[in-house]
C-alpha atoms as a PDB file:
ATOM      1  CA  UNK A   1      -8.830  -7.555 -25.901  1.00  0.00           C
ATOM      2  CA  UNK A   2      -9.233  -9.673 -29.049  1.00  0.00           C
ATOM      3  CA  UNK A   3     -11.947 -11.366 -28.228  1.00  0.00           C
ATOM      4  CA  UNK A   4     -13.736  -8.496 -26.632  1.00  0.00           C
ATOM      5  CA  UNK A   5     -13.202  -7.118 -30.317  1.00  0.00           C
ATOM      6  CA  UNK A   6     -14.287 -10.430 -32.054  1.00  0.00           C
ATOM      7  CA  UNK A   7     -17.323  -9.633 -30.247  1.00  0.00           C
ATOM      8  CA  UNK A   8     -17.596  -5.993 -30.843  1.00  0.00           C
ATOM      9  CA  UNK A   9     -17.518  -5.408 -34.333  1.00  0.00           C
ATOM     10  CA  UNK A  10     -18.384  -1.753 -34.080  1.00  0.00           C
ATOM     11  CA  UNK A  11     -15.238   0.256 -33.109  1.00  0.00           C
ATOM     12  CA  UNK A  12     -17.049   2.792 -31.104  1.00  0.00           C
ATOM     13  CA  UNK A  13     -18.631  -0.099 -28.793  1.00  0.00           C
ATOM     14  CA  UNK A  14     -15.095  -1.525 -28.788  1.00  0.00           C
ATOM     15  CA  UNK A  15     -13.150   1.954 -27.693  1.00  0.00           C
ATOM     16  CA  UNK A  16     -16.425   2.929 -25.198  1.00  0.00           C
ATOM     17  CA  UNK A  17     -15.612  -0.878 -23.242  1.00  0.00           C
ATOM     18  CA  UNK A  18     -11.731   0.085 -23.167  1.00  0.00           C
ATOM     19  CA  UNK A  19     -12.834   3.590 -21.820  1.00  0.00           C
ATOM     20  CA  UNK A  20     -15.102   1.946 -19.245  1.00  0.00           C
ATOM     21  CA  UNK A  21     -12.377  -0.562 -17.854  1.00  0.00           C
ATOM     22  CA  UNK A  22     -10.308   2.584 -17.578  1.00  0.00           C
ATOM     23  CA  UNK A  23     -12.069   4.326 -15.722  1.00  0.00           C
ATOM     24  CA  UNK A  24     -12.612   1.285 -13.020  1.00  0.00           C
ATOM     25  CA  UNK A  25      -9.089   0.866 -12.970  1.00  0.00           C
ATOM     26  CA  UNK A  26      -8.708   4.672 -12.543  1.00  0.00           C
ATOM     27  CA  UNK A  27     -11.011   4.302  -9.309  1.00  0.00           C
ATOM     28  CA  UNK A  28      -9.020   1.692  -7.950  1.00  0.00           C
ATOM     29  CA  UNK A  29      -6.460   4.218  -7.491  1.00  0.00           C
ATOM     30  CA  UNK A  30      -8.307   6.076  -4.214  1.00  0.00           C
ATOM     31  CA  UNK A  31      -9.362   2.593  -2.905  1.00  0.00           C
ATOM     32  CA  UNK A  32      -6.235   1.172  -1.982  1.00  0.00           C
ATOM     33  CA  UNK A  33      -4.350   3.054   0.360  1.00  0.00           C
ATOM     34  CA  UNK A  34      -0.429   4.094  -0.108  1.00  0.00           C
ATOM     35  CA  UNK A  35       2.047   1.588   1.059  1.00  0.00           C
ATOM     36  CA  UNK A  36       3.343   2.034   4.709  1.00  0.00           C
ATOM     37  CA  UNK A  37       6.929   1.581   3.095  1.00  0.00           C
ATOM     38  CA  UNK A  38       6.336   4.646   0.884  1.00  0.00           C
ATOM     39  CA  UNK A  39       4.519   6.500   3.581  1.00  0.00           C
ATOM     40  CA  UNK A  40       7.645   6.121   5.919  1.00  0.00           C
ATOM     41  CA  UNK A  41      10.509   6.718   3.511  1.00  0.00           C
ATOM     42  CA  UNK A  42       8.461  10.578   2.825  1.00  0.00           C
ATOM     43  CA  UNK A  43       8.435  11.595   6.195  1.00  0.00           C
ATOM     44  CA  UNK A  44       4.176  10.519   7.096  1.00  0.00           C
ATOM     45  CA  UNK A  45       4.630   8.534  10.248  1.00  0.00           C
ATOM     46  CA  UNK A  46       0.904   8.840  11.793  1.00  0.00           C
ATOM     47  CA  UNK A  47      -0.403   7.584   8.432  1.00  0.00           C
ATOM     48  CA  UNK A  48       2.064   4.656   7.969  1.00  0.00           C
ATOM     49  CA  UNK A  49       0.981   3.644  11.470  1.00  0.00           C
ATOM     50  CA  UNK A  50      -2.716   3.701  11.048  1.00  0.00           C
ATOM     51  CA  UNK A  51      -2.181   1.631   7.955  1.00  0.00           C
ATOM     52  CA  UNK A  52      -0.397  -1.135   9.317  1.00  0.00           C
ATOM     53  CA  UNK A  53      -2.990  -0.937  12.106  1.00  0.00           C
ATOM     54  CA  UNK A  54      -5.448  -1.350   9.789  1.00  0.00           C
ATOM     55  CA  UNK A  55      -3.512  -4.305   8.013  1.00  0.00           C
ATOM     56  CA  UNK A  56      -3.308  -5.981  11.077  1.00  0.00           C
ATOM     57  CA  UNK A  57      -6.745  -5.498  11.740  1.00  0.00           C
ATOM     58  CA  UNK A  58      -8.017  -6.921   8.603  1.00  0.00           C
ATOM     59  CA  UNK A  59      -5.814  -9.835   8.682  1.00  0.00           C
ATOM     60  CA  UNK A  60      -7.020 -10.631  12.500  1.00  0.00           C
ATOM     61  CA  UNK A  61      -3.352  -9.949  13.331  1.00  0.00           C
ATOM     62  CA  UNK A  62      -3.157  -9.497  17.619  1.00  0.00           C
ATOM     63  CA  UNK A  63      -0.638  -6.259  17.743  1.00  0.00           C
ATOM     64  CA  UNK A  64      -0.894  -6.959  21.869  1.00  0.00           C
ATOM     65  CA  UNK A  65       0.794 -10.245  21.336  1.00  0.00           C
ATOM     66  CA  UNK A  66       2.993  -9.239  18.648  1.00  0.00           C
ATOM     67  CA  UNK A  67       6.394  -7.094  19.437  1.00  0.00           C
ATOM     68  CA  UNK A  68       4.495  -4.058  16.310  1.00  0.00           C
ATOM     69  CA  UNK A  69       5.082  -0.919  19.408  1.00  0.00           C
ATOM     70  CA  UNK A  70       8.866  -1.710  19.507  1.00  0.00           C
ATOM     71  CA  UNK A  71       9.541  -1.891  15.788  1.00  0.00           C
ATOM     72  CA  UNK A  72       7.136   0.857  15.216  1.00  0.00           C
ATOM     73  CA  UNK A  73       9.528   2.956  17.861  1.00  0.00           C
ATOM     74  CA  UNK A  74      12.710   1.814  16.301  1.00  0.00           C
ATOM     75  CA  UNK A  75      11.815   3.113  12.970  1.00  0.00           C
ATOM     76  CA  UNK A  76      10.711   6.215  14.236  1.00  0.00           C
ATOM     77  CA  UNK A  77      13.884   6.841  15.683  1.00  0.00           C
ATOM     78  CA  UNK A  78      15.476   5.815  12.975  1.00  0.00           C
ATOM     79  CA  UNK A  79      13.634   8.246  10.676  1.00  0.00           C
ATOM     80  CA  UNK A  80      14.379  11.180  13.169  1.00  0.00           C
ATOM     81  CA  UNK A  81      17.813  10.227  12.200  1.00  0.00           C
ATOM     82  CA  UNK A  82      20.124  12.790   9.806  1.00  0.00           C
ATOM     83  CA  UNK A  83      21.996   9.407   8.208  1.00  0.00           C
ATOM     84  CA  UNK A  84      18.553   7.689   7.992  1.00  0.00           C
ATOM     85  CA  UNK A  85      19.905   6.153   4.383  1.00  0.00           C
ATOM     86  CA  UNK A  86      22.154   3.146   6.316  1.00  0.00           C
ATOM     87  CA  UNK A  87      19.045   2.222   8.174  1.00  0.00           C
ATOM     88  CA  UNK A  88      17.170   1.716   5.284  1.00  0.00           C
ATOM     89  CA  UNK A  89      18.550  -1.766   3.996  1.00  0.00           C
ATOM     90  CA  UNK A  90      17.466  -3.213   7.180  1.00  0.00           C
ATOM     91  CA  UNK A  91      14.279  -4.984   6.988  1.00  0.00           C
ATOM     92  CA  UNK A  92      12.072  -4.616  10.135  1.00  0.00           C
ATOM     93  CA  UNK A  93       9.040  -7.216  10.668  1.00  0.00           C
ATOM     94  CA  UNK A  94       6.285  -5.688  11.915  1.00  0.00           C
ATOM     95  CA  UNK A  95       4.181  -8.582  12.768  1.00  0.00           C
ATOM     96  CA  UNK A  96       7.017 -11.133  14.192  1.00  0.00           C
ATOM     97  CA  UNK A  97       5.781 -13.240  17.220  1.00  0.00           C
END
């Protein structure tokens, strides 16, 4: 920021370039999608799933090969469960070989 306003004497152009990285960093916001963690822990299954799918996908992950069904199962199960806060400290792999 100080050299962007070593270079922008004016204070208008200065507070219109901090109102234009705003509003990219605003954007970013409905680009990246919500973490499958967060997804889980509120209850939105389908759309955790499709996210890690689509994680896998884009980091040429093989779900055939990897064991992603049966941990995917497990923590469904373990989200239809009443005490699901004891489960929660567990840390389950998706992508283990």
């Amino acid at each position: 920021m100080v050299l962007l306003a070593y270079f922008l004497r004016d204070w208008s152009l200065l507070q219109l370039s901090f109102a234009i990285t705003s509003i990219g960093l605003v954007s970013i916001y409905f680009l990246v999608p919500e973490s499958p963690r967060w997804l889980l822990n509120h209850g939105k299954i389908q759309q955790a799933e499709e996210n890690l799918r689509i994680i896998a996908r884009r980091n040429k992950v093989d779900l055939e090969k990897s064991s992603f069904d049966v941990h995917f199962r497990i923590l469904k199960e373990v989200h239809d469960v009443d005490d699901r806060d004891k489960y929660l400290r567990f840390d389950y792999r998706f992508f283990d070989h």
